[in-house]
N, C-alpha and C. Protein backbone atom coordinates (compact mmCIF):
# COMPACT_ATOMS: atom_id res chain seq x y z
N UNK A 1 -121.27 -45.65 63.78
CA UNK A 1 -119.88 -45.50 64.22
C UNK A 1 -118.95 -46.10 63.17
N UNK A 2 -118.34 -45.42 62.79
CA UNK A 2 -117.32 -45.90 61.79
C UNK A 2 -116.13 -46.71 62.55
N UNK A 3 -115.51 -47.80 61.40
CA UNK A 3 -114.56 -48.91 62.47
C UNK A 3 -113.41 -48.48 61.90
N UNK A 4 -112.56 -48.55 62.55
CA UNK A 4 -111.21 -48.24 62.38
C UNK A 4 -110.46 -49.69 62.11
N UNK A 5 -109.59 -49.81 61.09
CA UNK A 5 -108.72 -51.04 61.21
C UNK A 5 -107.16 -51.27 60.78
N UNK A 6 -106.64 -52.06 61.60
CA UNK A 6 -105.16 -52.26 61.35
C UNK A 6 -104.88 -53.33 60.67
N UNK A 7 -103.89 -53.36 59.77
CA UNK A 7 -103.17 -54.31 59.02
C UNK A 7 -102.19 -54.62 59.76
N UNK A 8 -101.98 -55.53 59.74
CA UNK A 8 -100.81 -56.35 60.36
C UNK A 8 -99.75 -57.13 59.45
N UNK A 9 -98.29 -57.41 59.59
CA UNK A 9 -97.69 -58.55 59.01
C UNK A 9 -97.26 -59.79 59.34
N UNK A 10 -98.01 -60.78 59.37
CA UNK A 10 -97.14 -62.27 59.77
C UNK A 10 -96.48 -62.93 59.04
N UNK A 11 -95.60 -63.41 59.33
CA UNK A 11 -94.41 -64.17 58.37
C UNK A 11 -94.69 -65.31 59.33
N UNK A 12 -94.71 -65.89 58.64
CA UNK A 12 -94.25 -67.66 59.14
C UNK A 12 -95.27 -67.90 60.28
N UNK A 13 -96.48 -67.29 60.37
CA UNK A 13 -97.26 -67.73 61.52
C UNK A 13 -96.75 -66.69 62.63
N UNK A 14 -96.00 -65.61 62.60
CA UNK A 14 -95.50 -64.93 63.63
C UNK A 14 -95.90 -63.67 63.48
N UNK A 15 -96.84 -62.72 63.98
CA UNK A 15 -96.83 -61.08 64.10
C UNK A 15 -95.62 -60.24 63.61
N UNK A 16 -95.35 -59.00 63.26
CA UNK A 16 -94.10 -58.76 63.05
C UNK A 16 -94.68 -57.24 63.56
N UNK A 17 -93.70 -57.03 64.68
CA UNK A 17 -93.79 -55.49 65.43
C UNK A 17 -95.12 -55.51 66.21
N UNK A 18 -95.60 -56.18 66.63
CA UNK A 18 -97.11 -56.26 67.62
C UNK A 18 -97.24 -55.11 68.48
N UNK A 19 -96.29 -54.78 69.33
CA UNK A 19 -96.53 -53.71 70.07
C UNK A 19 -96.35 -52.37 69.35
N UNK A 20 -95.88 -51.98 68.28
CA UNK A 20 -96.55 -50.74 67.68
C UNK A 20 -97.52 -50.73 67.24
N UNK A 21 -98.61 -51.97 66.85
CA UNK A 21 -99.47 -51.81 66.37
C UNK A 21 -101.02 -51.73 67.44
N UNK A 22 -100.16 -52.61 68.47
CA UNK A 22 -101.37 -52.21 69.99
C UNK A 22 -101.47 -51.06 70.05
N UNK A 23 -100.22 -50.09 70.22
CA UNK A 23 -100.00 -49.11 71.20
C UNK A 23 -100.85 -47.94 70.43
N UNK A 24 -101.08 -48.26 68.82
CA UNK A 24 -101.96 -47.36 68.06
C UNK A 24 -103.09 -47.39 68.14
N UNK A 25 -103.57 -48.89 68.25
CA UNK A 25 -104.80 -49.29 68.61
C UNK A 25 -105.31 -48.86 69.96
N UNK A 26 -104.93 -48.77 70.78
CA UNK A 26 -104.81 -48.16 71.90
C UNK A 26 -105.11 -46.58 71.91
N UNK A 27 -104.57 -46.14 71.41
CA UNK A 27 -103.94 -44.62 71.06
C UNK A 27 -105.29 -44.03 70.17
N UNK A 28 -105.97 -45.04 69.26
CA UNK A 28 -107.24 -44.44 68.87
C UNK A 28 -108.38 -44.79 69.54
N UNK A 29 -108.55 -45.85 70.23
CA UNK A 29 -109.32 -46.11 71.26
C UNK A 29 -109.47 -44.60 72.24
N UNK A 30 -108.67 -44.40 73.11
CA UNK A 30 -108.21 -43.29 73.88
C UNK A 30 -109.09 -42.24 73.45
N UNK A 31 -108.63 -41.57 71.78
CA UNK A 31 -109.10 -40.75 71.32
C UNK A 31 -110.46 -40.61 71.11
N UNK A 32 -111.20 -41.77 70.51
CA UNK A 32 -112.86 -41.45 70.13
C UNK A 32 -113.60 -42.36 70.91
N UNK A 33 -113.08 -42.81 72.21
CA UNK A 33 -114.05 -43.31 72.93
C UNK A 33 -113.52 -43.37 74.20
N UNK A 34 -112.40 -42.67 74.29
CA UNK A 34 -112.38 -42.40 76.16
C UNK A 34 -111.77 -43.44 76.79
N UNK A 35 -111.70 -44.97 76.10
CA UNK A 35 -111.13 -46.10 76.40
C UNK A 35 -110.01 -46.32 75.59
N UNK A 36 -108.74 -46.70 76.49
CA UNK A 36 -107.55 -46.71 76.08
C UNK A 36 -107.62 -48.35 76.51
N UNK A 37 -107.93 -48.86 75.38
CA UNK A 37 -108.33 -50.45 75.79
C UNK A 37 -106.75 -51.39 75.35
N UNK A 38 -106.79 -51.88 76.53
CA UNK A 38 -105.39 -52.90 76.40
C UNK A 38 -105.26 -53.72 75.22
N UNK A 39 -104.82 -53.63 74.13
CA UNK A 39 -104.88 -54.85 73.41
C UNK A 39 -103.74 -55.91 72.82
N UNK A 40 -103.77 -56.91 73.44
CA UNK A 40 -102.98 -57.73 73.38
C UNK A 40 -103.21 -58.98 72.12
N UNK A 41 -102.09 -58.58 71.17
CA UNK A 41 -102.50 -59.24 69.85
C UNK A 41 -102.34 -60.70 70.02
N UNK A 42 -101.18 -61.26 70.94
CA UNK A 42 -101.18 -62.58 70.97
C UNK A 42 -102.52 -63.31 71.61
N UNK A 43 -103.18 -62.78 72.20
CA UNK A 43 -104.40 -63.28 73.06
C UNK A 43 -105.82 -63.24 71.74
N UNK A 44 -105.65 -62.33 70.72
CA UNK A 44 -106.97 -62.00 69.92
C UNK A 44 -106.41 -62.67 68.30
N UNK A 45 -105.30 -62.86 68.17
CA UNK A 45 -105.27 -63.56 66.70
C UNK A 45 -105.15 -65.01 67.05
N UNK A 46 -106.17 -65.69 66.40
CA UNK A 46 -106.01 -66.69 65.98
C UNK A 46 -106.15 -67.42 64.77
N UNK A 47 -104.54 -67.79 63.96
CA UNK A 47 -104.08 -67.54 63.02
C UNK A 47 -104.46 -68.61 62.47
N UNK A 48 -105.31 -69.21 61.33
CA UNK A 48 -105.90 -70.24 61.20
C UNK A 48 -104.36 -71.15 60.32
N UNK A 49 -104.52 -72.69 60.31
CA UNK A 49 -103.63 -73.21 59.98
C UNK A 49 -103.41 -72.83 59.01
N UNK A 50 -104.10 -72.19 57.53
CA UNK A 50 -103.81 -72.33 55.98
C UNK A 50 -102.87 -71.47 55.71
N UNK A 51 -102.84 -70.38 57.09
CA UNK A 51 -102.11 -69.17 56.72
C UNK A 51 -101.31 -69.06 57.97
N UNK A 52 -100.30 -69.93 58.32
CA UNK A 52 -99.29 -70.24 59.25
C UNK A 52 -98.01 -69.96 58.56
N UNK A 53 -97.64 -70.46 57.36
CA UNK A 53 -96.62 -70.11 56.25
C UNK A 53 -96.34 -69.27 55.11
N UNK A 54 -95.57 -68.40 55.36
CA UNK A 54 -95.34 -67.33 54.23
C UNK A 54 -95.68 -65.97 54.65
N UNK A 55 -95.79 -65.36 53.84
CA UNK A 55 -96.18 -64.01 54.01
C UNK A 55 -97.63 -63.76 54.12
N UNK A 56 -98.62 -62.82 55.45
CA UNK A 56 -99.83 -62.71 55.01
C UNK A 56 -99.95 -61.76 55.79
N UNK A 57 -100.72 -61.07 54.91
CA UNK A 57 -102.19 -59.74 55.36
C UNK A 57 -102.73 -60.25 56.69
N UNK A 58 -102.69 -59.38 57.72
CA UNK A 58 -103.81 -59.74 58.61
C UNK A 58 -104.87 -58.34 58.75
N UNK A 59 -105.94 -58.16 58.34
CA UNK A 59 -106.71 -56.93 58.98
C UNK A 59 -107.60 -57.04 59.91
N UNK A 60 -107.42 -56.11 60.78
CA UNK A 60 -108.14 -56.20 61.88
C UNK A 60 -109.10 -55.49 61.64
N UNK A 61 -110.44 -55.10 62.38
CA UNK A 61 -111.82 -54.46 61.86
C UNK A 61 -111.93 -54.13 63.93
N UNK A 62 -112.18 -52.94 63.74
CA UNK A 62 -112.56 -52.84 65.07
C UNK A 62 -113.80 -51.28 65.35
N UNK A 63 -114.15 -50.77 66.76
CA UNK A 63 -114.33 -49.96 67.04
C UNK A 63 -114.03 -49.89 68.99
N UNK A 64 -115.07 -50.16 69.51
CA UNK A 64 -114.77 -50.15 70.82
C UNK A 64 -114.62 -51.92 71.39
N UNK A 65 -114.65 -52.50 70.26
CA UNK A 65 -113.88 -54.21 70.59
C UNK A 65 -113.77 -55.06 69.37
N UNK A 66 -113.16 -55.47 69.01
CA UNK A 66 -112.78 -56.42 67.38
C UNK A 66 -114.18 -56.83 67.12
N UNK A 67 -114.40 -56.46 65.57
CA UNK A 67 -115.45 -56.98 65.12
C UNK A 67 -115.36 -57.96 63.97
N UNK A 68 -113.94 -57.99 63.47
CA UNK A 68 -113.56 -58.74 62.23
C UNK A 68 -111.90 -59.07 62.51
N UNK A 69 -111.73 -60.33 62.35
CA UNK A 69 -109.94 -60.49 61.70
C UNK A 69 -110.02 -61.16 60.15
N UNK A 70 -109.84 -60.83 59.39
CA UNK A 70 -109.33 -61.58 58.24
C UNK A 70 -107.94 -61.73 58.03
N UNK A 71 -107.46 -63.23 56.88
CA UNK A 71 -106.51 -63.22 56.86
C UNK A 71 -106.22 -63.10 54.94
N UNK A 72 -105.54 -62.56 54.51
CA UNK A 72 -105.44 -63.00 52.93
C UNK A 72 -103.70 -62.80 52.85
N UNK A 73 -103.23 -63.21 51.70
CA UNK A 73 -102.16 -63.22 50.99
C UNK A 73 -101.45 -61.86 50.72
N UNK A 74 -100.08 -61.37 50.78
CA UNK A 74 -99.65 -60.26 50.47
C UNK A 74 -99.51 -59.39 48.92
N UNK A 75 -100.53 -58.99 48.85
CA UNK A 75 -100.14 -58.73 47.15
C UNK A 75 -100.22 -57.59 47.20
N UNK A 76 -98.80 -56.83 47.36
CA UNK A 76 -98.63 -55.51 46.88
C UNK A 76 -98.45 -55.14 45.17
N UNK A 77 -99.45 -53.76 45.72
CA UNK A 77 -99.42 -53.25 44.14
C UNK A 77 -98.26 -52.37 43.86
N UNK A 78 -97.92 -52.47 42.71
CA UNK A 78 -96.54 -51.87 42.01
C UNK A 78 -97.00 -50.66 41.99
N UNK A 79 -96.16 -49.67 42.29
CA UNK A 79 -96.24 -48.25 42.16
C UNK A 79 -94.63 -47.75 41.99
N UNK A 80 -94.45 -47.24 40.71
CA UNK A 80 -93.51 -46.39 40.59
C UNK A 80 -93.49 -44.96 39.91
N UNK A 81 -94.91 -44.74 40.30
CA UNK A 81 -95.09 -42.65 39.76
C UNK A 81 -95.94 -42.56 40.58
N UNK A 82 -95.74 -40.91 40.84
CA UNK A 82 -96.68 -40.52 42.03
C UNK A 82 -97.05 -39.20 41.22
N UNK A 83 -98.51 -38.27 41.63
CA UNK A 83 -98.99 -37.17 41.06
C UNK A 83 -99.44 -36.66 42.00
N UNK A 84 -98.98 -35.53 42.53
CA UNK A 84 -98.83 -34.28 43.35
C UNK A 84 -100.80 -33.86 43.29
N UNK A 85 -101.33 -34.38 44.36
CA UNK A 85 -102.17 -33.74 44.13
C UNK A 85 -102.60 -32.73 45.82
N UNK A 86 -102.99 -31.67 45.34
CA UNK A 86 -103.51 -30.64 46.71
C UNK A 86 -104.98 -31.05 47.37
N UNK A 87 -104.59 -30.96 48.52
CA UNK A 87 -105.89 -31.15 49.49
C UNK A 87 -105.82 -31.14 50.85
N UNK A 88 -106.06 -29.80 51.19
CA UNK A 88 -106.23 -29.40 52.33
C UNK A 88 -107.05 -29.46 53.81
N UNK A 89 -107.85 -30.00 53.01
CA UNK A 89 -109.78 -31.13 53.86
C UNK A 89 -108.84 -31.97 54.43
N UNK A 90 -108.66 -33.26 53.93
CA UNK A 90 -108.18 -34.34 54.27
C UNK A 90 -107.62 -34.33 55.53
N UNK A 91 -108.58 -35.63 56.28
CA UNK A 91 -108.14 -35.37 57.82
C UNK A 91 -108.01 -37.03 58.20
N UNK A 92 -106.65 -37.52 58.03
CA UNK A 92 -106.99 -39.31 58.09
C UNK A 92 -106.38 -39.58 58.92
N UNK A 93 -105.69 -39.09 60.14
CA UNK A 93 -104.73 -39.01 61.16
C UNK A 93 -105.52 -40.62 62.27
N UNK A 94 -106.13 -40.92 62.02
CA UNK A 94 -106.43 -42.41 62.44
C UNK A 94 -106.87 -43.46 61.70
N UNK A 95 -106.67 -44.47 61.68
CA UNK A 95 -106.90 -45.63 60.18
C UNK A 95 -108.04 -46.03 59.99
N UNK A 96 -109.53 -45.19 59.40
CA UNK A 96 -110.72 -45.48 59.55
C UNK A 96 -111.01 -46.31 58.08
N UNK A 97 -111.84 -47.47 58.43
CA UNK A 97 -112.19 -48.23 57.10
C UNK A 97 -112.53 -47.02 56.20
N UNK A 98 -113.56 -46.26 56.29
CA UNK A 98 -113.81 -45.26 55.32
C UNK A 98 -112.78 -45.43 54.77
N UNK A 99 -112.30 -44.96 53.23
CA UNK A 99 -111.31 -44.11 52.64
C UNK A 99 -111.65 -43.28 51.24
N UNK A 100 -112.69 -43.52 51.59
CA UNK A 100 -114.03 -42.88 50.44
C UNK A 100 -112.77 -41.28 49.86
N UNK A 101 -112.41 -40.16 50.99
CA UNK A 101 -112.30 -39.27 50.54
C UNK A 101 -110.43 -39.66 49.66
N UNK A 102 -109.59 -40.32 50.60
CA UNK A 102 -108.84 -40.83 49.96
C UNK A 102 -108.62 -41.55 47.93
N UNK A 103 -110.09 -42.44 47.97
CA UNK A 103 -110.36 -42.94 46.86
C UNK A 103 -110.65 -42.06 45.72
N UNK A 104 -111.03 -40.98 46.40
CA UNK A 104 -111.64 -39.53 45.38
C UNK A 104 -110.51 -39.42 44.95
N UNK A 105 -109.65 -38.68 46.02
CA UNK A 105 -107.82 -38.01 45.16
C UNK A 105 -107.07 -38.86 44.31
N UNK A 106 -107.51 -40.47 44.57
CA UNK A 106 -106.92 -41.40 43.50
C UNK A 106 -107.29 -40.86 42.44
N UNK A 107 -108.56 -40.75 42.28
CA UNK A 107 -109.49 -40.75 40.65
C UNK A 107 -108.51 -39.28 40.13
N UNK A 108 -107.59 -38.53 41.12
CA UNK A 108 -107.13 -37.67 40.34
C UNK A 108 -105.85 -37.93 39.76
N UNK A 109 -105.30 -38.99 39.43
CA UNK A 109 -103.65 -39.51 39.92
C UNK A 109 -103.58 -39.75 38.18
N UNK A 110 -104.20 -39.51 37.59
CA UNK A 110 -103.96 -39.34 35.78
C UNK A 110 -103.29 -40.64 35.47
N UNK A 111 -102.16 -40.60 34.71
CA UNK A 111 -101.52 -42.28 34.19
C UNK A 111 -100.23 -42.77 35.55
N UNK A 112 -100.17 -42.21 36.14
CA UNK A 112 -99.33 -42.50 37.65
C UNK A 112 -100.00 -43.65 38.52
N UNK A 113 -99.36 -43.86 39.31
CA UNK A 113 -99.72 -45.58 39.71
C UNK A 113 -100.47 -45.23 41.24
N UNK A 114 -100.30 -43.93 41.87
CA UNK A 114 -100.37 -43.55 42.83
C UNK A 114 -100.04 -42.23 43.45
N UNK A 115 -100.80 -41.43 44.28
CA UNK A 115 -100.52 -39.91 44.21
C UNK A 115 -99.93 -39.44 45.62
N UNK A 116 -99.71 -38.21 45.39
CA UNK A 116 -98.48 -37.70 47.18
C UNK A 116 -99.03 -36.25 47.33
N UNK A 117 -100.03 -36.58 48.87
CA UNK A 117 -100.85 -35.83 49.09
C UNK A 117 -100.51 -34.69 49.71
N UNK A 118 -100.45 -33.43 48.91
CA UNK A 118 -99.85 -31.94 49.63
C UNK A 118 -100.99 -31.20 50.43
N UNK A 119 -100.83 -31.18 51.48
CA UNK A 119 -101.77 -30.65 52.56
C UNK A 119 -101.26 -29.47 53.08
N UNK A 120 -101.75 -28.12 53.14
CA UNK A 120 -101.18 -26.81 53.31
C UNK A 120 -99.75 -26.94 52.99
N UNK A 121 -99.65 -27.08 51.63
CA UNK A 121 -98.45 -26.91 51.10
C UNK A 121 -97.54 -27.45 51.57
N UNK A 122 -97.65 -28.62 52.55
CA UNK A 122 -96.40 -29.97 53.00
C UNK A 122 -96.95 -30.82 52.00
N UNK A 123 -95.83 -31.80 51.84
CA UNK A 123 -95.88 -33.43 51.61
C UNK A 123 -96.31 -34.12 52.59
N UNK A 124 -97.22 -35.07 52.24
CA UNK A 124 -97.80 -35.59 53.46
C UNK A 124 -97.59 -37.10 53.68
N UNK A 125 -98.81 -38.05 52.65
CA UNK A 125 -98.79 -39.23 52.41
C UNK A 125 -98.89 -39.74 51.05
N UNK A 126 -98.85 -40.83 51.04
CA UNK A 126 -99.33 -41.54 49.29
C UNK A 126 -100.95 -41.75 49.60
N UNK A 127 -101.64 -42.61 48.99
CA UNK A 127 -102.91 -43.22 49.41
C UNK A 127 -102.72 -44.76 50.45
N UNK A 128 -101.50 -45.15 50.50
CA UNK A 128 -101.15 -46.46 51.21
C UNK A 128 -100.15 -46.22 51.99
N UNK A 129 -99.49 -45.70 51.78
CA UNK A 129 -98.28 -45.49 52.30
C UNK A 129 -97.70 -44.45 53.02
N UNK A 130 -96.57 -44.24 53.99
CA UNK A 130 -95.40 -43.21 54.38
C UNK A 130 -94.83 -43.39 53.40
N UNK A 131 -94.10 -42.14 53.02
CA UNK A 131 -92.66 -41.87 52.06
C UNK A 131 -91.81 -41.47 52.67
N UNK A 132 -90.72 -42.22 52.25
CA UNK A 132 -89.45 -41.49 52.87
C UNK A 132 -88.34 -41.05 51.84
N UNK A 133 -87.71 -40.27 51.75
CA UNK A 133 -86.62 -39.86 50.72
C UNK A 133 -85.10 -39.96 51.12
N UNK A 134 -84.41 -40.05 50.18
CA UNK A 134 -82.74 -39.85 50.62
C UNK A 134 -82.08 -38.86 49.93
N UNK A 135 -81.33 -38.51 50.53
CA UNK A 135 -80.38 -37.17 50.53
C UNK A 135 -78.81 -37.42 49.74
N UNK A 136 -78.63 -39.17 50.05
CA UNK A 136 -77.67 -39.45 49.37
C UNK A 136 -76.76 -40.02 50.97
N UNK A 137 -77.06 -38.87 52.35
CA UNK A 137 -76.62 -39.34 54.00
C UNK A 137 -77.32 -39.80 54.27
N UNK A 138 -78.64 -39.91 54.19
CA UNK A 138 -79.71 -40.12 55.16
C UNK A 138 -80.98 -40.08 54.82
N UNK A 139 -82.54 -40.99 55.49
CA UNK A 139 -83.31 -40.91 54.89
C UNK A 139 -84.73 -40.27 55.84
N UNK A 140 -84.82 -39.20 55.25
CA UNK A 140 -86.01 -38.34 55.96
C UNK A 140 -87.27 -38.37 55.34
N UNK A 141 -88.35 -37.74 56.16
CA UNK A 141 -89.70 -38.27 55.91
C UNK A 141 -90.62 -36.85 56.33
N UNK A 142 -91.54 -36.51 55.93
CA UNK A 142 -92.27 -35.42 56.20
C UNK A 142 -92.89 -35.83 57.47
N UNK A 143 -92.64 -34.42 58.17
CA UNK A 143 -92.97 -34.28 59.38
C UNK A 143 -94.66 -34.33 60.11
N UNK A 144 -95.34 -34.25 59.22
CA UNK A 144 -96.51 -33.95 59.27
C UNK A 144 -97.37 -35.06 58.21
N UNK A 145 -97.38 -36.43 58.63
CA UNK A 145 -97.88 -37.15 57.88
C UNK A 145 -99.23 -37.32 57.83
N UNK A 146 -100.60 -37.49 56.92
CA UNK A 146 -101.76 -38.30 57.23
C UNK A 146 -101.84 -38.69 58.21
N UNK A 147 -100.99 -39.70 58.25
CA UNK A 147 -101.03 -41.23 59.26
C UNK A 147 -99.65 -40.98 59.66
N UNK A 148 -99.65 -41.39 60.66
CA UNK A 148 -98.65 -41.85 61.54
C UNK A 148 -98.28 -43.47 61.58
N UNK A 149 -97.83 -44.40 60.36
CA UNK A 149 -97.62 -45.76 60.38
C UNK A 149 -96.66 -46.02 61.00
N UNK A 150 -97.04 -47.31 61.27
CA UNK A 150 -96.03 -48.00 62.54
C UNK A 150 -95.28 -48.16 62.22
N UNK A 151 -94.57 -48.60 60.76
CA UNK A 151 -92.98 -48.34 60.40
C UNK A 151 -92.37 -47.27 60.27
N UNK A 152 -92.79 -46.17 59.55
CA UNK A 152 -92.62 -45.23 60.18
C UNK A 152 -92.19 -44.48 61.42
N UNK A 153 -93.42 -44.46 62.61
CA UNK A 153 -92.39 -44.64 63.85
C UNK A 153 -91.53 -44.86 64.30
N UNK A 154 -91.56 -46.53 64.08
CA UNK A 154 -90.53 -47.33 64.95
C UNK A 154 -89.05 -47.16 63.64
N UNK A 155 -88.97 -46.70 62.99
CA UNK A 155 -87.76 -45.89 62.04
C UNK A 155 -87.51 -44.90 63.05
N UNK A 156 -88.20 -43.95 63.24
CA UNK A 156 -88.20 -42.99 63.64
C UNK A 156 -87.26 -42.59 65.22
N UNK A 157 -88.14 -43.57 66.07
CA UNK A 157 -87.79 -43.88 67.25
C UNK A 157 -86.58 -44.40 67.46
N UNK A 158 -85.92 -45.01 66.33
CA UNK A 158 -84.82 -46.03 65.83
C UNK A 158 -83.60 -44.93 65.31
N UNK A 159 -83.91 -44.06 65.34
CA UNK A 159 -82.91 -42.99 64.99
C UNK A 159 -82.29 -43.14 62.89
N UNK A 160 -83.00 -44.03 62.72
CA UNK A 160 -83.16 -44.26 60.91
C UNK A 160 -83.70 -43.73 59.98
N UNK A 161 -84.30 -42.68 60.77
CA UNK A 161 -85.35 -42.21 59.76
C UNK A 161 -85.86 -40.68 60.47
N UNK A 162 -85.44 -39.20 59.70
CA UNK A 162 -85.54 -38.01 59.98
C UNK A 162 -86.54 -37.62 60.12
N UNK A 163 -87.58 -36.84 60.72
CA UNK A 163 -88.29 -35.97 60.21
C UNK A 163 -88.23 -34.19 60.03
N UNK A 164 -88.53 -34.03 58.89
CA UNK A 164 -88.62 -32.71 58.22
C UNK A 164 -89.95 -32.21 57.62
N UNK A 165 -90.49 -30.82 57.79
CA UNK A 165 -90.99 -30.21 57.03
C UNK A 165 -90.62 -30.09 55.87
N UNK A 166 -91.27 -30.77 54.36
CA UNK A 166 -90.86 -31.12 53.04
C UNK A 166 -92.40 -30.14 52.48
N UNK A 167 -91.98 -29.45 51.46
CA UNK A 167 -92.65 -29.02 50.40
C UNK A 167 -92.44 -29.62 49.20
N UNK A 168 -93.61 -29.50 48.67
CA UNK A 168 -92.75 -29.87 46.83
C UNK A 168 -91.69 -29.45 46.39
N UNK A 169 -91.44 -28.18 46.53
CA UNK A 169 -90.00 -27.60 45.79
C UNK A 169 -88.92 -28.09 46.68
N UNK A 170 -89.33 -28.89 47.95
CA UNK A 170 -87.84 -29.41 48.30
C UNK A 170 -87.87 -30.74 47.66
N UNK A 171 -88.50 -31.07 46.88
CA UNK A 171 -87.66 -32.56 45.96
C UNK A 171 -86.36 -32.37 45.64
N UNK A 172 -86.38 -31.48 44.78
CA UNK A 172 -84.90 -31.74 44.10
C UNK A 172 -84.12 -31.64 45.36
N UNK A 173 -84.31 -31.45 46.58
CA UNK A 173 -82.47 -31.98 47.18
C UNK A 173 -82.49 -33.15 47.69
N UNK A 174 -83.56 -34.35 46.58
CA UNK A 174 -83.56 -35.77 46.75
C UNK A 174 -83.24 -36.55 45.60
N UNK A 175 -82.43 -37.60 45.66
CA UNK A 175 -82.29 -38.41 44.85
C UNK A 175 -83.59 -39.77 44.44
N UNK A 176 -83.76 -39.79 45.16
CA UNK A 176 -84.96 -41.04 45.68
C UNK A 176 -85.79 -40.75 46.33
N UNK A 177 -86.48 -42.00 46.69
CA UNK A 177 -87.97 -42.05 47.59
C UNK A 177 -88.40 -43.55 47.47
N UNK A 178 -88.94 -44.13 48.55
CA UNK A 178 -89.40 -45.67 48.94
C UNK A 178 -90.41 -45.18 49.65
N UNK A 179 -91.32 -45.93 49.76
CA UNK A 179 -92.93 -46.23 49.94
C UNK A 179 -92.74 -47.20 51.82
N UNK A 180 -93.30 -46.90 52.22
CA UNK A 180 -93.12 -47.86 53.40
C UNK A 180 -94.99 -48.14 54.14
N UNK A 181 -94.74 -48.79 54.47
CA UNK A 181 -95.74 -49.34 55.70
C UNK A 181 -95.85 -50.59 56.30
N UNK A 182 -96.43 -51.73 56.97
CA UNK A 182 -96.34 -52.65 57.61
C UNK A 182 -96.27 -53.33 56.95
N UNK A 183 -96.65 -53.87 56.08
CA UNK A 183 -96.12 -54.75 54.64
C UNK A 183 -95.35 -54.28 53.87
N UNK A 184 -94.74 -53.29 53.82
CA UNK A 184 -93.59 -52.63 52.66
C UNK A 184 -92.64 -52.40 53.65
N UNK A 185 -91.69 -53.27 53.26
CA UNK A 185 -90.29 -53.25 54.45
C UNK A 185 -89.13 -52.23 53.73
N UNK A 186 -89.27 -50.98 54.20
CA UNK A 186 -88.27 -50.38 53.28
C UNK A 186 -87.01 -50.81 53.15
N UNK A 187 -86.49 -51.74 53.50
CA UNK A 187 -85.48 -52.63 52.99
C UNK A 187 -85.26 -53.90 51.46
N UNK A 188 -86.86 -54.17 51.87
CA UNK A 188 -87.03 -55.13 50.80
C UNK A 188 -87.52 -53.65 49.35
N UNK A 189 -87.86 -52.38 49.55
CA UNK A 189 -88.32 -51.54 48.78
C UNK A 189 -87.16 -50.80 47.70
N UNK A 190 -87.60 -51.27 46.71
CA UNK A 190 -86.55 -50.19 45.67
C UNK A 190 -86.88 -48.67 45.70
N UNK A 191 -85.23 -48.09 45.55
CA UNK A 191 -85.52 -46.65 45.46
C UNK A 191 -86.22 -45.91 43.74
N UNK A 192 -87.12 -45.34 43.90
CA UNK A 192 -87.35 -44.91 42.85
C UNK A 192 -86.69 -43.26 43.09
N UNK A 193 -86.28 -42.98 41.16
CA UNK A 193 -86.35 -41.67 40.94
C UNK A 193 -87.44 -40.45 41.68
N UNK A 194 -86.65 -39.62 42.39
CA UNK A 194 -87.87 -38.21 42.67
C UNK A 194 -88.61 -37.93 40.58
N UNK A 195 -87.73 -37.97 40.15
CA UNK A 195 -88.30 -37.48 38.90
C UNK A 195 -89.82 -38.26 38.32
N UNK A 196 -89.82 -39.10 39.40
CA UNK A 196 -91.22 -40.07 38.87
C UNK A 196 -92.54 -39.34 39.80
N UNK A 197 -91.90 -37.99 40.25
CA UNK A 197 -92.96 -37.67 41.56
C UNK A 197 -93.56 -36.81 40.02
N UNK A 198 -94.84 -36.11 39.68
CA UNK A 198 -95.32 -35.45 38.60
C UNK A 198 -95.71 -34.04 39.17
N UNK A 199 -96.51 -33.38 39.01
CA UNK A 199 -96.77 -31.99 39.56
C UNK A 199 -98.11 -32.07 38.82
């Protein structure tokens, strides 16, 4: 049985967004095992003292009940080019440790820091991340993502964040693009050039 796992963000010893990240956990439970198991993060983390302050990684390791929490330090990797690569297989619509097929499409990402996965001819995901773009009004996001991340969503739900059916040839009616997920606060995220997206 393959384990599925969530990343989490704590600042200062505190969870940040807990209930979108149950309600997913939940939500894949439901799906591959019939149990839509309650999970209540304040009751299952226990956040050891060393990592009470600052910013930290939490990953969770699960399947039909937690099998792992680790805690480590936030070290996001810099990415400012992305390379258009096609793949239509790719089926990651729940957060399974695997990412074996993911790691493949990296090996295709040439001198770019990171690639933006076109699935029947939509924009989909990065290898880490939701993307979202701006228009210059507003910032929209492909409708049809990999993953469904919890920032993402809760943007979403928040009325901040569009969704659209995006192809490649709709870049150009973007100025930008930011990287998001539970550790990438698209606030704290710089906009990069679309022109850094490659083909």
């Amino acid at each position: 049985m393959c384990l599925l796992f969530e990343t989490i963000h704590i600042m200062d010893g505190v969870p940040q967004h807990p209930a979108w990240h149950e309600a997913r956990m939940s939500r894949a439970s439901l799906e591959l095992w019939g149990n839509e198991q309650v999970v209540n993060l304040d009751r299952i983390l226990d956040i050891p003292t060393a990592w009470l302050s600052g910013s930290v990684r939490c990953n969770i390791r699960y399947d039909t009940e937690i099998r792992e929490i680790t805690f480590g330090h936030c070290e996001k990797r810099m990415i400012r080019s992305l390379k258009l690569v096609r793949c239509d297989a790719i089926d990651y619509h729940l957060k399974f440790s695997d990412r074996l097929e993911l790691e493949s499409l990296m090996g295709l990402r040439g001198a770019c820091d990171d690639i933006l996965i076109v699935k029947n001819g939509f924009l989909t995901d990065t290898s880490v991340s939701n993307i979202i773009f701006s228009d210059g009004d507003r910032w929209v996001t492909p409708a049809n993502p990999l993953l469904k991340g919890t920032c993402r969503d809760r943007l979403v739900a928040r009325g901040k964040l569009y969704e659209q059916d995006l192809r490649p040839e709709d870049l150009v009616r973007f100025a930008g693009f930011k990287l998001i997920n539970a550790l990438r606060d698209p606030e704290e995220q710089m906009v990069i050039p679309v022109s850094q997206i490659i083909s």
